[in-house]
PDB file of N, CA and C in Angstrom:
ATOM      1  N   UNK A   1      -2.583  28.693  10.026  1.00  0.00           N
ATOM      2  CA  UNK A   1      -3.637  27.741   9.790  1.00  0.00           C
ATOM      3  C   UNK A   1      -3.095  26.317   9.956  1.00  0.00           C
ATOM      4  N   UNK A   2      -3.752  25.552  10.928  1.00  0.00           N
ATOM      5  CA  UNK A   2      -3.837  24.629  11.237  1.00  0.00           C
ATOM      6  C   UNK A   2      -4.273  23.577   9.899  1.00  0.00           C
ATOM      7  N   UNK A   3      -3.433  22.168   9.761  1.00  0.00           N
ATOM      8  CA  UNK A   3      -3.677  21.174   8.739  1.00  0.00           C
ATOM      9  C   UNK A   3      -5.125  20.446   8.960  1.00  0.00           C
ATOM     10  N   UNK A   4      -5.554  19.958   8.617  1.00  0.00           N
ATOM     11  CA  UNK A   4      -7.129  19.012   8.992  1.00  0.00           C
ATOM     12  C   UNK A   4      -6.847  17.823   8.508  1.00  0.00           C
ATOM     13  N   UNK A   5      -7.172  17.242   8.850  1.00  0.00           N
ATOM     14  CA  UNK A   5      -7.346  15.957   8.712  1.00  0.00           C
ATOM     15  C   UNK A   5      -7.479  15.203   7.006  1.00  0.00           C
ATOM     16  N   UNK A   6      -8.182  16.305   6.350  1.00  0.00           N
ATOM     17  CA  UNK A   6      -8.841  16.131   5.144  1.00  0.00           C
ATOM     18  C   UNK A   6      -7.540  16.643   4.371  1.00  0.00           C
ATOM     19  N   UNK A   7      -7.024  17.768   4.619  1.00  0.00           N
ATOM     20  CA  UNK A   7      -5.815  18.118   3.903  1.00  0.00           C
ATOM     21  C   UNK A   7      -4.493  17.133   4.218  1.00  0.00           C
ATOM     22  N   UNK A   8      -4.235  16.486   5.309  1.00  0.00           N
ATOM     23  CA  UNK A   8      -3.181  15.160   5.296  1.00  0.00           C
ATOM     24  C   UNK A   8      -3.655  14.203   4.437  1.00  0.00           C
ATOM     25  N   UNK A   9      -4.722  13.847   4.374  1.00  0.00           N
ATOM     26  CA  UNK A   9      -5.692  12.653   3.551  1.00  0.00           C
ATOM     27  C   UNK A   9      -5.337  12.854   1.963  1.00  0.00           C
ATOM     28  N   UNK A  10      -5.526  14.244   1.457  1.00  0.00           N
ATOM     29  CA  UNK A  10      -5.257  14.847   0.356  1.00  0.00           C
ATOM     30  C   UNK A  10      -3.544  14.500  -0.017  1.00  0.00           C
ATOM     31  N   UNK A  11      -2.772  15.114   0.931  1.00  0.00           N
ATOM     32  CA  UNK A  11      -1.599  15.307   0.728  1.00  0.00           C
ATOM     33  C   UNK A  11      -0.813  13.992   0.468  1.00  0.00           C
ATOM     34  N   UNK A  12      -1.241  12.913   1.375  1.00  0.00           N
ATOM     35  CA  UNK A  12      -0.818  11.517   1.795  1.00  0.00           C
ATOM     36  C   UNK A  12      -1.562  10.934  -0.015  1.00  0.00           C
ATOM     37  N   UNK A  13      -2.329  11.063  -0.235  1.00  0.00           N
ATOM     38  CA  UNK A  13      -3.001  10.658  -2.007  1.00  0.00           C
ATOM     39  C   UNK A  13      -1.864  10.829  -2.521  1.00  0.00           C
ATOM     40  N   UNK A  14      -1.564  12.241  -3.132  1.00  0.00           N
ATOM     41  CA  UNK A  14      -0.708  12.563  -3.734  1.00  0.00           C
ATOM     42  C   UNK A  14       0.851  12.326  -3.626  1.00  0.00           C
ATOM     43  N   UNK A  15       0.875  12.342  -2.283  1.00  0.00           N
ATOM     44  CA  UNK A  15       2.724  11.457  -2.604  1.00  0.00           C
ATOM     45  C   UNK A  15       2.680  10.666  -2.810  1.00  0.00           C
ATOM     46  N   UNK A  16       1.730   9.368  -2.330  1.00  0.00           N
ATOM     47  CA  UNK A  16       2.119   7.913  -2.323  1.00  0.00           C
ATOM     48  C   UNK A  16       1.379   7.619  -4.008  1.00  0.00           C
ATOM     49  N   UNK A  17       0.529   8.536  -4.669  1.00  0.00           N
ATOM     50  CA  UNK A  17       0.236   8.634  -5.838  1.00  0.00           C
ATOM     51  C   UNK A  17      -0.861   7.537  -5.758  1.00  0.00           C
ATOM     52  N   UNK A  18      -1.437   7.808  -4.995  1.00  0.00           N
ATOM     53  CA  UNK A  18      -2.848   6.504  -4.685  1.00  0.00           C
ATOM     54  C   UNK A  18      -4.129   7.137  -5.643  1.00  0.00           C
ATOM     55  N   UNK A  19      -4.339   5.976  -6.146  1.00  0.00           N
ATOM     56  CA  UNK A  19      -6.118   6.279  -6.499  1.00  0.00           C
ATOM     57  C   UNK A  19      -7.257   5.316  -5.812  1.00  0.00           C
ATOM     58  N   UNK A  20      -8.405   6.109  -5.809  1.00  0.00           N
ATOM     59  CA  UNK A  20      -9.355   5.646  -5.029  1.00  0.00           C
ATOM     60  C   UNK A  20      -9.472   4.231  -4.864  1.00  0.00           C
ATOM     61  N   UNK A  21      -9.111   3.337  -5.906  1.00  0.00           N
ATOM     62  CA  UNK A  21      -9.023   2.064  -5.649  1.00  0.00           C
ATOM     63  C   UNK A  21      -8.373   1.406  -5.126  1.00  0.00           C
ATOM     64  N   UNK A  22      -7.053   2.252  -4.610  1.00  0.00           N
ATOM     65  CA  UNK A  22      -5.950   1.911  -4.168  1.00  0.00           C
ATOM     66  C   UNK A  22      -6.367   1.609  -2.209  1.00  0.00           C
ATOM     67  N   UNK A  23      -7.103   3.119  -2.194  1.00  0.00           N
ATOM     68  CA  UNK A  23      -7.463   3.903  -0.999  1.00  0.00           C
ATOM     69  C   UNK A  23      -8.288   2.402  -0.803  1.00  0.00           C
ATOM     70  N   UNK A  24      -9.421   1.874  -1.545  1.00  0.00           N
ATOM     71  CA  UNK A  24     -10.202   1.239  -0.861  1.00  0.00           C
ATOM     72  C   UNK A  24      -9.683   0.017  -0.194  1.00  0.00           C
ATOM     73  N   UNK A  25      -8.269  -0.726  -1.149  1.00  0.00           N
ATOM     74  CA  UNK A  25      -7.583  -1.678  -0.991  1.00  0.00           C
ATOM     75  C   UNK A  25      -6.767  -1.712   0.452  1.00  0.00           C
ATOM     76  N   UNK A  26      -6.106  -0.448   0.351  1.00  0.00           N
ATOM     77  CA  UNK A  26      -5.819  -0.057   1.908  1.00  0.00           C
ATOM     78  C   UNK A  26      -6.180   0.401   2.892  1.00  0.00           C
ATOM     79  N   UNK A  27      -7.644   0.162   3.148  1.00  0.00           N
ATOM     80  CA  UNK A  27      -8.520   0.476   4.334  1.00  0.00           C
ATOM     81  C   UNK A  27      -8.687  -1.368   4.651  1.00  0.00           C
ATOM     82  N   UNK A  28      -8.992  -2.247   3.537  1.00  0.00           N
ATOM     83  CA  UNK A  28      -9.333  -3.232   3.810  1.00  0.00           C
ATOM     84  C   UNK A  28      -8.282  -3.827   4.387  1.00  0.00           C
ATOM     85  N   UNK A  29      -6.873  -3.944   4.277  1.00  0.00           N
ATOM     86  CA  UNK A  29      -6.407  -3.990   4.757  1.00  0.00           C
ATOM     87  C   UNK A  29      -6.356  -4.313   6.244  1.00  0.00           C
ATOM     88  N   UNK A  30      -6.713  -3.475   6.714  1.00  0.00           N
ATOM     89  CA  UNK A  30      -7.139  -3.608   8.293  1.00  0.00           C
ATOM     90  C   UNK A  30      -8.536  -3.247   8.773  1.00  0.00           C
ATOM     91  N   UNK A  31      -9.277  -4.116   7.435  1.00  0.00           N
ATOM     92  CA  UNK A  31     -10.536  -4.656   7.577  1.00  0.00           C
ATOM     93  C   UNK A  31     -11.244  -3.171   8.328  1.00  0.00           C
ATOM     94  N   UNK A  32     -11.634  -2.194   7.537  1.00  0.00           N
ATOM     95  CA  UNK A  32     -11.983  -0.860   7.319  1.00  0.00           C
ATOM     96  C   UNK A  32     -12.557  -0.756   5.657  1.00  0.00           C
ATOM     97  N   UNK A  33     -14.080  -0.442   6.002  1.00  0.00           N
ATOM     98  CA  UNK A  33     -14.342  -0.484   4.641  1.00  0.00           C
ATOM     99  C   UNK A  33     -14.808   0.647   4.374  1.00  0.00           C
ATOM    100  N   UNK A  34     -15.066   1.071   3.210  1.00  0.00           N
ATOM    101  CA  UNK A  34     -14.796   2.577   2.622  1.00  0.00           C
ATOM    102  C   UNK A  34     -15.297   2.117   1.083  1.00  0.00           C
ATOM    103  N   UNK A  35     -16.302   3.311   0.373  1.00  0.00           N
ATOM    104  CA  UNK A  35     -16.618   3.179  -0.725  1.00  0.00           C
ATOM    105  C   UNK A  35     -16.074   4.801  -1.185  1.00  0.00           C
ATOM    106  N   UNK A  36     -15.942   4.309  -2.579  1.00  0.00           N
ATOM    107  CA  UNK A  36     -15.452   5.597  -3.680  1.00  0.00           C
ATOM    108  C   UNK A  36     -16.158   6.496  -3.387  1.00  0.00           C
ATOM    109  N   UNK A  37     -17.780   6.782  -2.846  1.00  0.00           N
ATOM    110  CA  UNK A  37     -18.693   8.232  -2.790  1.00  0.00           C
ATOM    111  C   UNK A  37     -18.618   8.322  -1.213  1.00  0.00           C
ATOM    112  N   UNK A  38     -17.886   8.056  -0.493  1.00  0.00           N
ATOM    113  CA  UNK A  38     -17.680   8.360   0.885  1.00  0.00           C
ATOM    114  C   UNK A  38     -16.411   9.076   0.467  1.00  0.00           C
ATOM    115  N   UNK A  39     -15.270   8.530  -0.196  1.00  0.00           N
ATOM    116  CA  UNK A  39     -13.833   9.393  -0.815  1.00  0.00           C
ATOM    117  C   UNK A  39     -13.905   9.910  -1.411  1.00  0.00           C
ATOM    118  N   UNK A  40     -14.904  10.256  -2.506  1.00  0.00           N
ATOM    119  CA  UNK A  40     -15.065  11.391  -3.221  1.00  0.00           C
ATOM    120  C   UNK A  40     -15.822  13.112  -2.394  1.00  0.00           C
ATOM    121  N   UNK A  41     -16.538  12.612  -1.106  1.00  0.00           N
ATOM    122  CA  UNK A  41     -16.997  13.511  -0.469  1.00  0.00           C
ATOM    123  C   UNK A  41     -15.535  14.025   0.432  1.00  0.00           C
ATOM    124  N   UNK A  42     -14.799  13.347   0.919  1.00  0.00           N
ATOM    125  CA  UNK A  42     -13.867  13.837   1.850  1.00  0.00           C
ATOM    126  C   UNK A  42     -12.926  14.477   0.623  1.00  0.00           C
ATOM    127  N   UNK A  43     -12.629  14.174  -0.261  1.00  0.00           N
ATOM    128  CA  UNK A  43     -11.683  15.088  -1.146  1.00  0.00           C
ATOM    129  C   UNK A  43     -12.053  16.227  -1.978  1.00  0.00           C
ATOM    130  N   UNK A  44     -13.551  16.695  -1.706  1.00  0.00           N
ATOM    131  CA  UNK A  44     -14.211  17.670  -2.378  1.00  0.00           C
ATOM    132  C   UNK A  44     -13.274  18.867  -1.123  1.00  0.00           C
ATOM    133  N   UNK A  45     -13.676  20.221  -2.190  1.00  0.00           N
ATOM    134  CA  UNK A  45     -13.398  21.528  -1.419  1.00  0.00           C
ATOM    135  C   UNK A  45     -14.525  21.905   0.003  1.00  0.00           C
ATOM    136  N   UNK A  46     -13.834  22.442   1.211  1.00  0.00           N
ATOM    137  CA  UNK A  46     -14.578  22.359   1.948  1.00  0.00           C
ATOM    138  C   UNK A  46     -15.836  23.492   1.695  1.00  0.00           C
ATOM    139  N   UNK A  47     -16.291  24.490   0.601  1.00  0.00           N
ATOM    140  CA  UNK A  47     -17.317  24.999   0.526  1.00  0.00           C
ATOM    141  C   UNK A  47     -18.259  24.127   0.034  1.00  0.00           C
ATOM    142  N   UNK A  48     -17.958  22.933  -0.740  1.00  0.00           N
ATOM    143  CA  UNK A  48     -19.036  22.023  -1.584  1.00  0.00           C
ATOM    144  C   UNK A  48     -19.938  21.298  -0.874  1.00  0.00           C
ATOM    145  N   UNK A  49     -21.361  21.318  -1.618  1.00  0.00           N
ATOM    146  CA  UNK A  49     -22.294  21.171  -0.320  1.00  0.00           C
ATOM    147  C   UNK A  49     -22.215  19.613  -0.103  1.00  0.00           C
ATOM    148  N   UNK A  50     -21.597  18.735  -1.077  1.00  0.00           N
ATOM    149  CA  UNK A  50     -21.676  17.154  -0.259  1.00  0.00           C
ATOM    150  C   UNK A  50     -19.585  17.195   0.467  1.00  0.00           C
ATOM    151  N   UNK A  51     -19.251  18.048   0.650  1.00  0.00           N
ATOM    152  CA  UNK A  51     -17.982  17.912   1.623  1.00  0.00           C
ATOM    153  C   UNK A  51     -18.334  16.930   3.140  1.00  0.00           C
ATOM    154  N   UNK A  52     -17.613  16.435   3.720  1.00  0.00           N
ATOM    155  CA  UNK A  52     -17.554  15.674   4.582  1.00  0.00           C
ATOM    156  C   UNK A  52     -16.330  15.702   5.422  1.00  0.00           C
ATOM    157  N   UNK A  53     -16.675  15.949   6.372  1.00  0.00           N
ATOM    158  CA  UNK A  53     -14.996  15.962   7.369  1.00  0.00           C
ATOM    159  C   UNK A  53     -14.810  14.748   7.550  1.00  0.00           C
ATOM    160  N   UNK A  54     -12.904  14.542   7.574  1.00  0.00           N
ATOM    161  CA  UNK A  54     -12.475  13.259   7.426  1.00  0.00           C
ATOM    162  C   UNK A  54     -12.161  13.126   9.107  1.00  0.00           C
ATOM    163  N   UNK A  55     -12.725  12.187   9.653  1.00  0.00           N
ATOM    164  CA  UNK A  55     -12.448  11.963  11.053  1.00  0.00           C
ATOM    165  C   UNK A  55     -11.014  11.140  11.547  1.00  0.00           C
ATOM    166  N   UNK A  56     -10.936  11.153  13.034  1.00  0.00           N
ATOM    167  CA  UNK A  56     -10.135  10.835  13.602  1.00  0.00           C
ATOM    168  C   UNK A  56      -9.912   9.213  12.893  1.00  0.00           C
ATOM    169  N   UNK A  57     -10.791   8.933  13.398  1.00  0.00           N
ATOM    170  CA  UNK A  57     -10.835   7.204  12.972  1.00  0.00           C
ATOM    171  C   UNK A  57     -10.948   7.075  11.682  1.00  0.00           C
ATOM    172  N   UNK A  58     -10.769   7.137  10.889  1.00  0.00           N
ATOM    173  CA  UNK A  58     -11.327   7.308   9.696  1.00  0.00           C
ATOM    174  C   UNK A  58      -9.650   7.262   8.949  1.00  0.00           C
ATOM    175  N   UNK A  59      -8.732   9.005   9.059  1.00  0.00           N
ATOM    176  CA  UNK A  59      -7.694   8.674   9.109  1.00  0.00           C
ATOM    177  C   UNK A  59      -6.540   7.666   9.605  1.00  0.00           C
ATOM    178  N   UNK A  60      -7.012   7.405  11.057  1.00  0.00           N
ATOM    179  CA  UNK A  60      -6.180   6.371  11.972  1.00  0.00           C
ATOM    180  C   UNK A  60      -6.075   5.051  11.033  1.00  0.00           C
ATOM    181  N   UNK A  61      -7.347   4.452  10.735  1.00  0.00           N
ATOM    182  CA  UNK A  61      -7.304   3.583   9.896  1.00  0.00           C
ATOM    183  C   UNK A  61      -6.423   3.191   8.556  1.00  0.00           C
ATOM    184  N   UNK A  62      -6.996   4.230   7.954  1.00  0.00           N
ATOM    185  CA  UNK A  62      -6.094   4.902   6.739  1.00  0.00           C
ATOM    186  C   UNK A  62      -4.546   4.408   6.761  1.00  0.00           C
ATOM    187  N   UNK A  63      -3.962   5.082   7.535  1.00  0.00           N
ATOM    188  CA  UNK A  63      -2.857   5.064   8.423  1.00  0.00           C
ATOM    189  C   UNK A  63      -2.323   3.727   8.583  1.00  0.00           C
ATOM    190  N   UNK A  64      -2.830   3.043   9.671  1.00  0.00           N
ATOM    191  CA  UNK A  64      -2.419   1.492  10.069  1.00  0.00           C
ATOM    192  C   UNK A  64      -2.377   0.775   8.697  1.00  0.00           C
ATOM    193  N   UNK A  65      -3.645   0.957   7.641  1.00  0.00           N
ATOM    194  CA  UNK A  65      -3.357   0.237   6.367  1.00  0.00           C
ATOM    195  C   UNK A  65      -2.275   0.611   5.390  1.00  0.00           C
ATOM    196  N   UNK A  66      -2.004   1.751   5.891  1.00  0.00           N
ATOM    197  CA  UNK A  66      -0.983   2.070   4.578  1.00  0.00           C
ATOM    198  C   UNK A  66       0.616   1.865   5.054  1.00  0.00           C
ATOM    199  N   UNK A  67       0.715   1.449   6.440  1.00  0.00           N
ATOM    200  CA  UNK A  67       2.020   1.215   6.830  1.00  0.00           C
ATOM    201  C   UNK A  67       2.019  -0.578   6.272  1.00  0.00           C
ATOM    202  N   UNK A  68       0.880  -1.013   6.476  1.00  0.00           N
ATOM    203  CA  UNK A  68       0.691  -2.934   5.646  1.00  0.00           C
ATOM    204  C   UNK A  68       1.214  -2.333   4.325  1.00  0.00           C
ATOM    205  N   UNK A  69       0.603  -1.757   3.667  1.00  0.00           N
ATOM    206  CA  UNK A  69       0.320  -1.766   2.252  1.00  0.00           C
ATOM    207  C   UNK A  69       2.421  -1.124   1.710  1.00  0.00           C
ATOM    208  N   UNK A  70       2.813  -0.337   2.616  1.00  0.00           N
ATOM    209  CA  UNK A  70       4.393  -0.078   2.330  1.00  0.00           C
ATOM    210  C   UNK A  70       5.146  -1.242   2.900  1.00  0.00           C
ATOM    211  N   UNK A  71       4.999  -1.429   4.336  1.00  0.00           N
ATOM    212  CA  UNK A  71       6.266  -2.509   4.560  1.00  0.00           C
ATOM    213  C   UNK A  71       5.627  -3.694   4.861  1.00  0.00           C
ATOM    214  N   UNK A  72       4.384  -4.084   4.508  1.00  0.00           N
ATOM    215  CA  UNK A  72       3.641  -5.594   5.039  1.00  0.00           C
ATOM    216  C   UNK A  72       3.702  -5.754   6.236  1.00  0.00           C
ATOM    217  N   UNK A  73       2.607  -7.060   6.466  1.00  0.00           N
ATOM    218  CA  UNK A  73       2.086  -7.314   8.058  1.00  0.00           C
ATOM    219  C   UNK A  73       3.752  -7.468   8.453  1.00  0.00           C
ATOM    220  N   UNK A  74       2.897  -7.289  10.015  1.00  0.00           N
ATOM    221  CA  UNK A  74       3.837  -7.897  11.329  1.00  0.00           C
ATOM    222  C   UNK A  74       4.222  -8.593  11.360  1.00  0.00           C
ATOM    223  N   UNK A  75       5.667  -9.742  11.411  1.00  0.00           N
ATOM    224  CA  UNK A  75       5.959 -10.494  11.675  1.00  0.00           C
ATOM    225  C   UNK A  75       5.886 -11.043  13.023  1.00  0.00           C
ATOM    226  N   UNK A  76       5.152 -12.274  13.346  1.00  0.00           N
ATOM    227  CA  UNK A  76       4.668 -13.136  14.522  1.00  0.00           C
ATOM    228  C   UNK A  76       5.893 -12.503  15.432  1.00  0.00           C
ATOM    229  N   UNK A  77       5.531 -12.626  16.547  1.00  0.00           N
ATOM    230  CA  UNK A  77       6.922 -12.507  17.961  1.00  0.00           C
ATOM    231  C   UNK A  77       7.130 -13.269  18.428  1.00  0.00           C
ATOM    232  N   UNK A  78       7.938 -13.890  18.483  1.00  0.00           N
ATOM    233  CA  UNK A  78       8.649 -15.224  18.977  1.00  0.00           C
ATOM    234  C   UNK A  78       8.758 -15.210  20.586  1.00  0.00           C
ATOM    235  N   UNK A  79       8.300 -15.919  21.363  1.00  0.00           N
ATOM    236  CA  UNK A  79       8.506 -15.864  22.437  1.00  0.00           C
ATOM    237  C   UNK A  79       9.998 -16.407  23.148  1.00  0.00           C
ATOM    238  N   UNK A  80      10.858 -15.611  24.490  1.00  0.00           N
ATOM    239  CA  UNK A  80      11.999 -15.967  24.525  1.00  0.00           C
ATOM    240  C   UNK A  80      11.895 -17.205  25.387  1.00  0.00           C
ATOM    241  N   UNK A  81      12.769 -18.019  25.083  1.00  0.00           N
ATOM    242  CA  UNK A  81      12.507 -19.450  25.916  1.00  0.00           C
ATOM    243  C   UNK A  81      13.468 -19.131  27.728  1.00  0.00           C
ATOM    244  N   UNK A  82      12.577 -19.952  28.348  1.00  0.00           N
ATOM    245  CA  UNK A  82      13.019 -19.311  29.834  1.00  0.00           C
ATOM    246  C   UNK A  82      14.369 -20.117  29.993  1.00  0.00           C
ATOM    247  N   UNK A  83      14.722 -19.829  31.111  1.00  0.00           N
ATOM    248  CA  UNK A  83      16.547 -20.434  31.039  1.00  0.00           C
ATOM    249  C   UNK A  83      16.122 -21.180  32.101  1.00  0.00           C
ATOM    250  N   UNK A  84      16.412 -22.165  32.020  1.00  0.00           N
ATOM    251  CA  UNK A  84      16.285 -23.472  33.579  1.00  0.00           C
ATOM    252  C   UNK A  84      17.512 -23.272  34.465  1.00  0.00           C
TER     253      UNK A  84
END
């Protein structure tokens, strides 16, 4: 059996020990917004009738915010100066 999307989502909660408020903080992040009864549907069991599959984008997001939220933004790139 293949992982889903919803079970990384789950799993990724629990190590980084996030709660939903946390979750919402790090979607905004990269300006992704997300309410507590949209995360409470993706973390229900998948027989429950308000379950919701957690999508591609949805995770991706997730993702990009929570690499801000561990090691902070990007630092600017300096451009290399040309050699005369």
């Amino acid at each position: 059996m293949a992982l889903t999307n919803n079970d990384i989502f789950k799993k990724l909660r629990v190590a980084h020990k996030l709660r939903d408020d946390d979750i919402v903080k790090i979607c905004a992040l990269v300006d992704f917004k997300v309410t507590k009864s949209e995360l409470g549907a993706i973390f229900r069991k998948e027989d429950h009738p308000k379950y919701v599959e957690c999508g591609d984008q949805f995770l991706r997001n997730f993702l990009n915010g929570l690499v801000i939220h561990l090691r902070g933004p990007m630092p600017a790139k300096k451009d290399k100066p040309k050699d005369s």
